[in-house]
N, C-alpha and C. Protein backbone atom coordinates (compact mmCIF):
# COMPACT_ATOMS: atom_id res chain seq x y z
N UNK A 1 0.85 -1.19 0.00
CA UNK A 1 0.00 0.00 0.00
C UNK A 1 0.90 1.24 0.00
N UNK A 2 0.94 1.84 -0.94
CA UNK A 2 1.56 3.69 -0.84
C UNK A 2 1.02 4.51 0.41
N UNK A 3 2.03 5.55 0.49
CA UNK A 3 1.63 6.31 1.15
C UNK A 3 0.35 6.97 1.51
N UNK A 4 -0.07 7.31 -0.03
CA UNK A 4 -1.20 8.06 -0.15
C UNK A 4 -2.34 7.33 0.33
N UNK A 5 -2.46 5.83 0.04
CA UNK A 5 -3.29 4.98 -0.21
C UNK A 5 -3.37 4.49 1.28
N UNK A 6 -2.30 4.66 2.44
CA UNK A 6 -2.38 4.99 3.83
C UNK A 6 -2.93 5.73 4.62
N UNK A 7 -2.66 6.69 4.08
CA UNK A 7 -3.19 8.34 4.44
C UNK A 7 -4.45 8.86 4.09
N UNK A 8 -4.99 8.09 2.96
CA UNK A 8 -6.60 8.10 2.91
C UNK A 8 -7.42 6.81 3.71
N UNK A 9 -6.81 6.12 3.93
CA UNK A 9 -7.27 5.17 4.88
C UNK A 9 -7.66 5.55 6.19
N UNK A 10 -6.72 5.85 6.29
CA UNK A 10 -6.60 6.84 7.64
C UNK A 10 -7.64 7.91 7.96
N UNK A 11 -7.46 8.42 6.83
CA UNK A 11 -9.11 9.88 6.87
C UNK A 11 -10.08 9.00 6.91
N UNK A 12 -10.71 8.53 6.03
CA UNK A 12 -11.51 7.90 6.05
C UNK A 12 -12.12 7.28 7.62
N UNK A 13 -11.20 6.47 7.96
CA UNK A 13 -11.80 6.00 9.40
C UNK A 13 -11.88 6.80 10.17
N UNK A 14 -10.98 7.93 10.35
CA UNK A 14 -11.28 9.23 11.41
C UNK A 14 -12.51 10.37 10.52
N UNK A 15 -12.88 10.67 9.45
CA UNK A 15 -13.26 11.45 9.06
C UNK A 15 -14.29 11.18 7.57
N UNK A 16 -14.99 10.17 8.20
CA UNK A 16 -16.02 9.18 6.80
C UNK A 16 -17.05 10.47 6.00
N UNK A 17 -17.06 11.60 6.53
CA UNK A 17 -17.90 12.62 5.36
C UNK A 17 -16.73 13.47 4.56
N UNK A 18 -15.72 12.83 4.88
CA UNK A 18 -14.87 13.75 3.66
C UNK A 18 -14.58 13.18 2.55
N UNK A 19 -14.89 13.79 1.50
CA UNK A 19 -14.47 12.93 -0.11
C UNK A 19 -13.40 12.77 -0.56
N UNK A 20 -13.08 11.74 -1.21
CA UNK A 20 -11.41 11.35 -1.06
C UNK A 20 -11.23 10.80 -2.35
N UNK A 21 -10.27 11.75 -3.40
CA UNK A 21 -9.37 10.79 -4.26
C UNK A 21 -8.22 11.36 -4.77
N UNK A 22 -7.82 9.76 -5.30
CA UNK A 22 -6.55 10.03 -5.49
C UNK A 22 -6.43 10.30 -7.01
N UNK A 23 -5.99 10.92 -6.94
CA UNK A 23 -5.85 11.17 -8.97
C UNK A 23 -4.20 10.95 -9.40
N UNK A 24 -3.71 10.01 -10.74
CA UNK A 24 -2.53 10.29 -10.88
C UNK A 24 -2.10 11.22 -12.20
N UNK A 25 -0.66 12.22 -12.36
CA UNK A 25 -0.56 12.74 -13.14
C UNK A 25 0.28 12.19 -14.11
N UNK A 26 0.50 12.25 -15.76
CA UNK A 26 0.94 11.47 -16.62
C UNK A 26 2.08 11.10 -16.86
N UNK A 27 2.83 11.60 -15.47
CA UNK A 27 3.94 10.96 -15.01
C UNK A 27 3.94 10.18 -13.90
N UNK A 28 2.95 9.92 -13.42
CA UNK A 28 2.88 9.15 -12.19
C UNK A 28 2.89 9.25 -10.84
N UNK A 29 2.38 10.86 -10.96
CA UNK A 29 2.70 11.42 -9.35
C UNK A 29 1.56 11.53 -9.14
N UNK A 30 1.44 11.32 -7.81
CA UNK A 30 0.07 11.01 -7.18
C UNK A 30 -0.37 11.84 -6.53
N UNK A 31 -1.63 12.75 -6.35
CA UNK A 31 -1.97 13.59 -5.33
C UNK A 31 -3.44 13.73 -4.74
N UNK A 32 -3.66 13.37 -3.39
CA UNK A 32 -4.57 13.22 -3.16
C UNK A 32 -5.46 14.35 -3.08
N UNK A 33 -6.86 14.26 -3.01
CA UNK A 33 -7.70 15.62 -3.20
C UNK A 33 -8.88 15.26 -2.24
N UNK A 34 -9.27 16.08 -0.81
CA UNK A 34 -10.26 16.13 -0.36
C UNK A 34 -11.26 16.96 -0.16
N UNK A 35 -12.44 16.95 -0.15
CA UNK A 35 -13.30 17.56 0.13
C UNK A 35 -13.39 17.82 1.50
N UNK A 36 -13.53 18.56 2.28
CA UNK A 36 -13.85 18.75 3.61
C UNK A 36 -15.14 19.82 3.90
N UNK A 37 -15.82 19.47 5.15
CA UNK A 37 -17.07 19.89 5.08
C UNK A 37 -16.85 21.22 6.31
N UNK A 38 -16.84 22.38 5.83
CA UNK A 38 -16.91 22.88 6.62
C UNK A 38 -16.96 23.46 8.07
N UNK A 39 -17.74 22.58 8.46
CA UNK A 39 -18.03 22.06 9.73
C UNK A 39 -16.73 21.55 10.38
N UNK A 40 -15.86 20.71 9.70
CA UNK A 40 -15.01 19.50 9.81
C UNK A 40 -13.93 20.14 10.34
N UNK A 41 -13.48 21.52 9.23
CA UNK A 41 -12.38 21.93 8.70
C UNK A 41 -11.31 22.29 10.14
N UNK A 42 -11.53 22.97 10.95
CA UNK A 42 -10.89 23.10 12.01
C UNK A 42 -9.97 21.92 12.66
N UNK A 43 -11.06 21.31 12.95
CA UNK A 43 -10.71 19.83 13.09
C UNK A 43 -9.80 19.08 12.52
N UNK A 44 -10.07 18.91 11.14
CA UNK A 44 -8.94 18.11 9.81
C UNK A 44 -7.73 19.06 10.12
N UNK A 45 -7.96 20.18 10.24
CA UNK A 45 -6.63 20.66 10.06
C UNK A 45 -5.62 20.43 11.67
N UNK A 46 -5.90 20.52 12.24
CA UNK A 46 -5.69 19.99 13.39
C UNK A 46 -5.29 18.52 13.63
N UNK A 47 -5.91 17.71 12.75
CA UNK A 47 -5.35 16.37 12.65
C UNK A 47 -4.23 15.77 11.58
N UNK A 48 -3.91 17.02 10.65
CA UNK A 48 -2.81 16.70 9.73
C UNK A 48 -1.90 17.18 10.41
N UNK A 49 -1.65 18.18 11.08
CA UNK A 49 -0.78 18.54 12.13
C UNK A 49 -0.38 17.43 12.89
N UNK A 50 -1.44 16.55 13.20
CA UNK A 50 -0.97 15.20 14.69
C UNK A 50 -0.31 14.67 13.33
N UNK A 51 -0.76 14.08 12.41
CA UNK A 51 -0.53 13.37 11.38
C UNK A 51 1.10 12.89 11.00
N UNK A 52 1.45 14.47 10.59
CA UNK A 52 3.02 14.85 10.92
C UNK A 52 3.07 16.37 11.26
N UNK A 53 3.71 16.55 12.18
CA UNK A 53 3.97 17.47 12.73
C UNK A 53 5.03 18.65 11.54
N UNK A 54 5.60 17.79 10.56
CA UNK A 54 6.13 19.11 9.63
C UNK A 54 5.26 19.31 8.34
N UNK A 55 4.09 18.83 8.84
CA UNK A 55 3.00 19.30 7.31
C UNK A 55 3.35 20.53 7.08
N UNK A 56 3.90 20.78 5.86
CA UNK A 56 3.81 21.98 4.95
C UNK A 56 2.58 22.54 4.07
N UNK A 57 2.28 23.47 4.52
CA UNK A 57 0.79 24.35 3.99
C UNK A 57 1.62 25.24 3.19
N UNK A 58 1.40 24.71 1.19
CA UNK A 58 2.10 25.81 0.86
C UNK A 58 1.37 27.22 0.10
N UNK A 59 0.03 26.69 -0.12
CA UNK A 59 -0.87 27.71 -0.83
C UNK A 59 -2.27 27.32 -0.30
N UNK A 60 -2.93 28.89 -0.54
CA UNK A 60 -4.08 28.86 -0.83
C UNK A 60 -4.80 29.52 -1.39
N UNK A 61 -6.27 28.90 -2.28
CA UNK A 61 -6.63 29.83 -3.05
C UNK A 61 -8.19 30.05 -3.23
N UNK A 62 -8.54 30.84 -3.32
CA UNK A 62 -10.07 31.05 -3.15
C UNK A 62 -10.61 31.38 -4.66
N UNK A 63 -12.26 30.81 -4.47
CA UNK A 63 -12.76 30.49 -6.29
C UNK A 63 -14.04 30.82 -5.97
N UNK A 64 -14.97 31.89 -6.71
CA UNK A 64 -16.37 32.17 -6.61
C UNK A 64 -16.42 31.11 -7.53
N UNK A 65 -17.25 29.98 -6.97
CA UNK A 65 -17.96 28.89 -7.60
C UNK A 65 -19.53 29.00 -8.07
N UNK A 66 -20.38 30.45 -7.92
CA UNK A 66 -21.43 30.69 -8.16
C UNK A 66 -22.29 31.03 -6.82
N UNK A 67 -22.42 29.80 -6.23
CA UNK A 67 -23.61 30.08 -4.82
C UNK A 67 -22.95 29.91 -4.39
N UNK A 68 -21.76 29.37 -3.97
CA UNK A 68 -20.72 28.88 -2.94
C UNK A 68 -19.37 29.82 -3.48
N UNK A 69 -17.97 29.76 -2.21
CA UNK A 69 -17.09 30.01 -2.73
C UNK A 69 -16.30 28.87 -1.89
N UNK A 70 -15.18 28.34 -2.62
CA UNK A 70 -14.39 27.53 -2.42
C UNK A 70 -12.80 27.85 -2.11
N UNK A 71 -12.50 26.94 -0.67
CA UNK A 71 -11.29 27.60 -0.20
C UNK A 71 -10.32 26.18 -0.20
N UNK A 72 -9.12 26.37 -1.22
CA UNK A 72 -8.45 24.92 -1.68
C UNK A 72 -6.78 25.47 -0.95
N UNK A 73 -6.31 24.44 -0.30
CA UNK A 73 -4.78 24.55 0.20
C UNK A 73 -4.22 23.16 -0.33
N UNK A 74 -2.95 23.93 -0.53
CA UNK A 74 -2.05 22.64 -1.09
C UNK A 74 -1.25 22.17 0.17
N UNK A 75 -1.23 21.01 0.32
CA UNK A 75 -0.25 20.66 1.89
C UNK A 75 0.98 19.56 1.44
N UNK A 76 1.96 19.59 1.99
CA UNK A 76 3.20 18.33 1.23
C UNK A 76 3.43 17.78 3.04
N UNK A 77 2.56 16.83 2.76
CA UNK A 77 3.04 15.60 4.06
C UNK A 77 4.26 14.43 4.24
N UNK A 78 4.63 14.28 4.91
CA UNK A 78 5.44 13.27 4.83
C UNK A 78 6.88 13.17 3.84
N UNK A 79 7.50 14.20 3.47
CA UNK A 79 8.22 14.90 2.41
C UNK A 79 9.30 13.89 2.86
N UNK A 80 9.79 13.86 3.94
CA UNK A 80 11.27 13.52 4.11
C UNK A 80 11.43 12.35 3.51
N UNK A 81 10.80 11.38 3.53
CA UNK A 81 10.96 10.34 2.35
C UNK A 81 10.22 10.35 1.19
N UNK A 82 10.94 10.92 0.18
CA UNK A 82 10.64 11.42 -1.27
C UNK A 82 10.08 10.58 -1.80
N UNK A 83 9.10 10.88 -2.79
CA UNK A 83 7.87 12.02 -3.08
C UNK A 83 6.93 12.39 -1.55
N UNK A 84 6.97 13.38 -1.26
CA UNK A 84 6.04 13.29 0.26
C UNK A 84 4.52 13.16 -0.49
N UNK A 85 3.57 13.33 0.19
CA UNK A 85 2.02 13.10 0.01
C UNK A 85 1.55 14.58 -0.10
N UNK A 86 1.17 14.96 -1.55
CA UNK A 86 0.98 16.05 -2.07
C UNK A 86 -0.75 16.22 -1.93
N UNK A 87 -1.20 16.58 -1.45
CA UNK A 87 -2.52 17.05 -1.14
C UNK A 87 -3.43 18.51 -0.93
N UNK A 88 -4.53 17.91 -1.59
CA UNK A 88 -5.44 19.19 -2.29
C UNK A 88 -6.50 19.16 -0.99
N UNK A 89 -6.48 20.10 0.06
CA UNK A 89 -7.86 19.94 0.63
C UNK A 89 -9.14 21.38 0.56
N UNK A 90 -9.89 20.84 0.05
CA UNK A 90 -10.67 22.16 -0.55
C UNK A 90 -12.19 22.21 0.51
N UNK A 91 -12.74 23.27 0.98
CA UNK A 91 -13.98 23.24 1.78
C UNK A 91 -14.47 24.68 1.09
N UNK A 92 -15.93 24.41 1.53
CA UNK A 92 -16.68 25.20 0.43
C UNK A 92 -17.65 26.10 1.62
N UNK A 93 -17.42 27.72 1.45
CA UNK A 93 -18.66 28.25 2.37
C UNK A 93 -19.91 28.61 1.09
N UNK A 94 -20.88 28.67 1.75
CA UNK A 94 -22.14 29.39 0.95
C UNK A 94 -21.89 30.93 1.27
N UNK A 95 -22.00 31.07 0.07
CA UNK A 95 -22.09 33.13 -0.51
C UNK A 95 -23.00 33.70 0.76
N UNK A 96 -23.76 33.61 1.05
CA UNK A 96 -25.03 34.18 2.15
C UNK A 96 -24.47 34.02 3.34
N UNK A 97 -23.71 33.29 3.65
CA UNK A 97 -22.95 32.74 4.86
C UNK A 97 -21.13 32.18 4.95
N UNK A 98 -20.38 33.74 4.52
CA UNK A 98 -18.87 32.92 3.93
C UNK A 98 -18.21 33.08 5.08
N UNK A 99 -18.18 31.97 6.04
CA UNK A 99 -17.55 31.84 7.43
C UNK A 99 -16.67 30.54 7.46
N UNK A 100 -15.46 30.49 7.77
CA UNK A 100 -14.65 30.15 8.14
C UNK A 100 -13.76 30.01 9.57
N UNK A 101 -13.58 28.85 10.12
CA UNK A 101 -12.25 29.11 11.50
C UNK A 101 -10.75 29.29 11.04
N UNK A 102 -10.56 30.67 11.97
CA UNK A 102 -9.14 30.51 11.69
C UNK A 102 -8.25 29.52 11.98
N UNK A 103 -7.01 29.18 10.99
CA UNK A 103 -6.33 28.29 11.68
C UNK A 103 -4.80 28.60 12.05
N UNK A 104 -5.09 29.84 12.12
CA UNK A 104 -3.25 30.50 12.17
C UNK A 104 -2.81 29.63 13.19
N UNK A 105 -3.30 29.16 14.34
CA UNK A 105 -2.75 29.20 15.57
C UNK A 105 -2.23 27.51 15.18
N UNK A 106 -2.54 26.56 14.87
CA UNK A 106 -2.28 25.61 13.67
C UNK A 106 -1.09 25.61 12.67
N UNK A 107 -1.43 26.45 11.35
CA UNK A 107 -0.18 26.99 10.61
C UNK A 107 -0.48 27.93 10.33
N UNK A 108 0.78 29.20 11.11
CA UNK A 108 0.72 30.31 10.86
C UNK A 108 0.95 30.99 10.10
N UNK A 109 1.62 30.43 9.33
CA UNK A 109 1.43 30.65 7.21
C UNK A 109 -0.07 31.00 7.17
N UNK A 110 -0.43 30.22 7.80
CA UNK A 110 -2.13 30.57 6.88
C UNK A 110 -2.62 31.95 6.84
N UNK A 111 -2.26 32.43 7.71
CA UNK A 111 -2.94 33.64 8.31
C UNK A 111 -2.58 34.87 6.78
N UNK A 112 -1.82 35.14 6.38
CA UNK A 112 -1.30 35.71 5.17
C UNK A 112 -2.49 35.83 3.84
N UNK A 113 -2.72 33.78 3.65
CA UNK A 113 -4.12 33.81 3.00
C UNK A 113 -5.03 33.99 3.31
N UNK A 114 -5.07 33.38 4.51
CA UNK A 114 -6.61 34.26 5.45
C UNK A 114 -6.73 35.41 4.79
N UNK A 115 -6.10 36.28 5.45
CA UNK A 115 -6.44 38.01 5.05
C UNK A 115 -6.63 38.42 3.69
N UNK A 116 -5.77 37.54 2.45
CA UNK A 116 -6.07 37.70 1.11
C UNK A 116 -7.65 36.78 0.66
N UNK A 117 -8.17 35.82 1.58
CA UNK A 117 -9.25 35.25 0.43
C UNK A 117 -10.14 36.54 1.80
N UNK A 118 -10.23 36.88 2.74
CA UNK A 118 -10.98 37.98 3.29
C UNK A 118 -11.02 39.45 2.74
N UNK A 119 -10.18 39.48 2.03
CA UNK A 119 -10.23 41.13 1.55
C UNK A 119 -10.31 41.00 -0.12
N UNK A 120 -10.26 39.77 -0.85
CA UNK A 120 -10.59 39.18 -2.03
C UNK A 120 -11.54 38.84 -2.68
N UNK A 121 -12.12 38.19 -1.42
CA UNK A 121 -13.26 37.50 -2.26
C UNK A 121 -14.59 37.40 -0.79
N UNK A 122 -14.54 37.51 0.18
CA UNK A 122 -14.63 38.09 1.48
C UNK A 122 -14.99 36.75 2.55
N UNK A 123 -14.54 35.90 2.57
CA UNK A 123 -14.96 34.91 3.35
C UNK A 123 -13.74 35.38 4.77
N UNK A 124 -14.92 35.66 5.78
CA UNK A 124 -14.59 35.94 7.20
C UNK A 124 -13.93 35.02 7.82
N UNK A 125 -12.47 35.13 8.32
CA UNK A 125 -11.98 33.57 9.43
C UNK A 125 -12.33 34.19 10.88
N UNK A 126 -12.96 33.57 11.40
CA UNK A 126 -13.67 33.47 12.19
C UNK A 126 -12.23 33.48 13.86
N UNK A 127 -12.33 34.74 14.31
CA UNK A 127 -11.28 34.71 15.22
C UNK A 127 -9.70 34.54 14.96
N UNK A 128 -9.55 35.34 13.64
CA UNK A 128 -8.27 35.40 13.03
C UNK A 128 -7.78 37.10 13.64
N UNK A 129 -6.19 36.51 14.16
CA UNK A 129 -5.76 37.60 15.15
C UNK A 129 -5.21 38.82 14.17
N UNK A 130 -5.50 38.83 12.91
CA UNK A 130 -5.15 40.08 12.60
C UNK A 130 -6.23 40.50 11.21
N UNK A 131 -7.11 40.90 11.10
CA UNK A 131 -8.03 41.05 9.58
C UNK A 131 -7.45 42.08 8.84
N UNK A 132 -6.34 42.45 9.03
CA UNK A 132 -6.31 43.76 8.12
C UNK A 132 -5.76 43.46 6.90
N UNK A 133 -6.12 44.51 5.76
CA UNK A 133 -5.94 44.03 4.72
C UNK A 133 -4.67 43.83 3.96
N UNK A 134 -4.44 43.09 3.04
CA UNK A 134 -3.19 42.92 2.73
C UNK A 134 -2.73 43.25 1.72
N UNK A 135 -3.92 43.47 0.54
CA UNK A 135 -2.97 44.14 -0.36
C UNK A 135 -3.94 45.55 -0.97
N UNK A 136 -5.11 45.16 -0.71
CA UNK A 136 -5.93 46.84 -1.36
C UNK A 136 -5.42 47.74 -0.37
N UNK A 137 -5.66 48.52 -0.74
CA UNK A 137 -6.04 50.42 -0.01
C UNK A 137 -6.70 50.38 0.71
N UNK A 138 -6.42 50.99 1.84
CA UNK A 138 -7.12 51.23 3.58
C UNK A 138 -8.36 52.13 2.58
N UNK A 139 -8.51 52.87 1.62
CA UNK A 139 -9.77 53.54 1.26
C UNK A 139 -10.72 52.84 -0.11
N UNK A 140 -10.52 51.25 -0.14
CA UNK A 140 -10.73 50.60 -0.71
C UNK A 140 -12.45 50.55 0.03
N UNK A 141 -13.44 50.41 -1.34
CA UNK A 141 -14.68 50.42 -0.50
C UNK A 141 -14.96 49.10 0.17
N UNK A 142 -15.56 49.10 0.98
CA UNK A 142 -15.67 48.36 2.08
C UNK A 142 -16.92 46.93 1.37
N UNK A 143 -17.20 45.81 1.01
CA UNK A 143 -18.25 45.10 0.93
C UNK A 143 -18.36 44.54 -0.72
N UNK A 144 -16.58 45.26 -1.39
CA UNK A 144 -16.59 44.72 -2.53
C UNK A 144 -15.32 44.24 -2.25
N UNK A 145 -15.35 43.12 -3.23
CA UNK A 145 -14.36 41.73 -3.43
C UNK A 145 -14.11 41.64 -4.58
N UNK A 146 -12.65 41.88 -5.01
CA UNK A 146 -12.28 41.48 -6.47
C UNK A 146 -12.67 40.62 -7.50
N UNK A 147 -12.31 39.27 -6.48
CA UNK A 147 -12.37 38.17 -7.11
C UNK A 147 -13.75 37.53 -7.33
N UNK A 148 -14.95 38.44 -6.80
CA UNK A 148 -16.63 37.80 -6.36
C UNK A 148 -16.97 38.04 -7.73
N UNK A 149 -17.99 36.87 -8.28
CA UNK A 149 -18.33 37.08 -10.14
C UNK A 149 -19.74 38.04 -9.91
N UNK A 150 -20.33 38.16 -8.26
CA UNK A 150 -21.72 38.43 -8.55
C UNK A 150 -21.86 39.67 -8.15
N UNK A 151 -23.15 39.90 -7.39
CA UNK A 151 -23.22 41.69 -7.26
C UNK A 151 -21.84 42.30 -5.73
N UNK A 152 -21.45 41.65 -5.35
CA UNK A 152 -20.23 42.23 -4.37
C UNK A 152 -19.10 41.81 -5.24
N UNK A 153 -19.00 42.19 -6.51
CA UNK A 153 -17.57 41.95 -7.12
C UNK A 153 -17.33 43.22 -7.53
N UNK A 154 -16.52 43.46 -7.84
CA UNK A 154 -16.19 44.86 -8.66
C UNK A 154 -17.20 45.62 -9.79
N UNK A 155 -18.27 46.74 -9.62
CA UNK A 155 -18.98 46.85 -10.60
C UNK A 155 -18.30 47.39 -11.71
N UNK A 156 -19.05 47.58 -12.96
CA UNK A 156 -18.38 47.66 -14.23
C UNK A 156 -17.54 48.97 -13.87
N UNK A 157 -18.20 49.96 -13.60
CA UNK A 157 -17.62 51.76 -13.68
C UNK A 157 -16.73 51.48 -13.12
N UNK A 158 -16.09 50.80 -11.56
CA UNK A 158 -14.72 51.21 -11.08
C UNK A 158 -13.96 50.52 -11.74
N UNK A 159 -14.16 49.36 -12.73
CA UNK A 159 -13.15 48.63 -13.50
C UNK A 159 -12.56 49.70 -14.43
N UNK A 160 -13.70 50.17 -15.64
CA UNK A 160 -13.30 51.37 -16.22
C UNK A 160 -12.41 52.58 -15.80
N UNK A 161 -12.79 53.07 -14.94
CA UNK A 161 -12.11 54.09 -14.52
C UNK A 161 -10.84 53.61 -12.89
N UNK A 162 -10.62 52.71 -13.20
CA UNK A 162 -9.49 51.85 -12.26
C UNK A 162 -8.29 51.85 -12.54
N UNK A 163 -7.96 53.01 -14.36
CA UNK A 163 -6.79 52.91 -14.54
C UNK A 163 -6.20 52.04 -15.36
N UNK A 164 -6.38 50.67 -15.46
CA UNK A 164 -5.64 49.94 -15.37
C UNK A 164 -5.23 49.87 -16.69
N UNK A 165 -3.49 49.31 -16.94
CA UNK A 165 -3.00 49.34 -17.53
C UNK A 165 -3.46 48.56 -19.20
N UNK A 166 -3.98 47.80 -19.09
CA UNK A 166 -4.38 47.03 -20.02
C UNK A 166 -5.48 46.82 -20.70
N UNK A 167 -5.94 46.85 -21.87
CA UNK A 167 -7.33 47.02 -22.39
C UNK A 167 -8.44 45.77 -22.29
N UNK A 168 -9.22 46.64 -21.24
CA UNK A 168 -9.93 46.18 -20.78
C UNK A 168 -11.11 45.50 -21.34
N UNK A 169 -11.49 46.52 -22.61
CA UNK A 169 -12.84 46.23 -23.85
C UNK A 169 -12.22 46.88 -24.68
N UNK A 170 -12.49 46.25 -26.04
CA UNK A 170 -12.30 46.76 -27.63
C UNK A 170 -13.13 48.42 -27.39
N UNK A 171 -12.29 49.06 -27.92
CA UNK A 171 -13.05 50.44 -28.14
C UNK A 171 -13.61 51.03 -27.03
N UNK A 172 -13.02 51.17 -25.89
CA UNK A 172 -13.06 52.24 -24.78
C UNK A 172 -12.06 52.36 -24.14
């Protein structure tokens, strides 16, 4: 049995509502991908920590999925004996309700993305020791999110008049 094929075993019996697979790439590297339920997430993360204690959290990235927005981290477990266990764990808040637990206190890397998918796309971490923003303007309006596709995303006029370097529409 592989690593991976350990390590989902493992979830599984501690954590049977999380969705689990393994996908391989066309070279043969394996990376597992979970779903985690919200609810869970505090928790899971907390248990990849017991798991191995040098889990590496190296990204994260946030996705307006429509009614939901989705919050995906890449983690490299078990590294020291090469290939470590490359893993996708993704949990999903609803738009009407984008709440999250912080997990700085966990890995304090996180906290960095925290503040970018909160001032991005706006999902709140819930008791995260610092919210301030990280990369807009302190006079950035307050309740819009870059990255949001729906009515709290950027409306058309401040895109237009935002400057920006690059053409935005044919013929304006």
């Amino acid at each position: 049995m592989s690593k991976e094929e350990e390590f989902v075993e493992t979830v599984k019996r501690m954590f049977p509502d999380v969705n689990v697979e393994i996908k391989e790439n066309k070279w043969g590297r394996k990376r597992v991908w979970m779903n985690v339920p919200r609810e869970k997430f505090r928790e899971f993360m907390k248990f990849l920590k017991e798991y191995d204690e040098d889990t590496h959290y190296s990204i994260a990235i946030e996705e307006d999925v429509g009614e939901a927005i989705d919050f995906s981290i890449h983690f490299l477990l078990k590294y020291e004996d090469t290939p470590g266990i490359s893993l996708i764990v993704k949990t999903s808040v609803p738009k009407d309700d984008p709440v999250l637990p912080d997990i700085s206190d966990i890995f304090p890397i996180s906290l960095q993305f925290e503040r970018e998918a909160m001032e991005m796309i706006g999902i709140d971490f819930e008791n995260a020791p610092d919210k301030r923003r990280l990369f807009l303007p302190d006079d950035f309006p307050e309740g819009i999110y870059p990255l949001r596709l729906d009515d709290k995303g950027i409306p058309e006029e401040m895109v237009k008049n935002a400057g920006h370097p690059y053409l935005l529409r044919r013929g304006k």
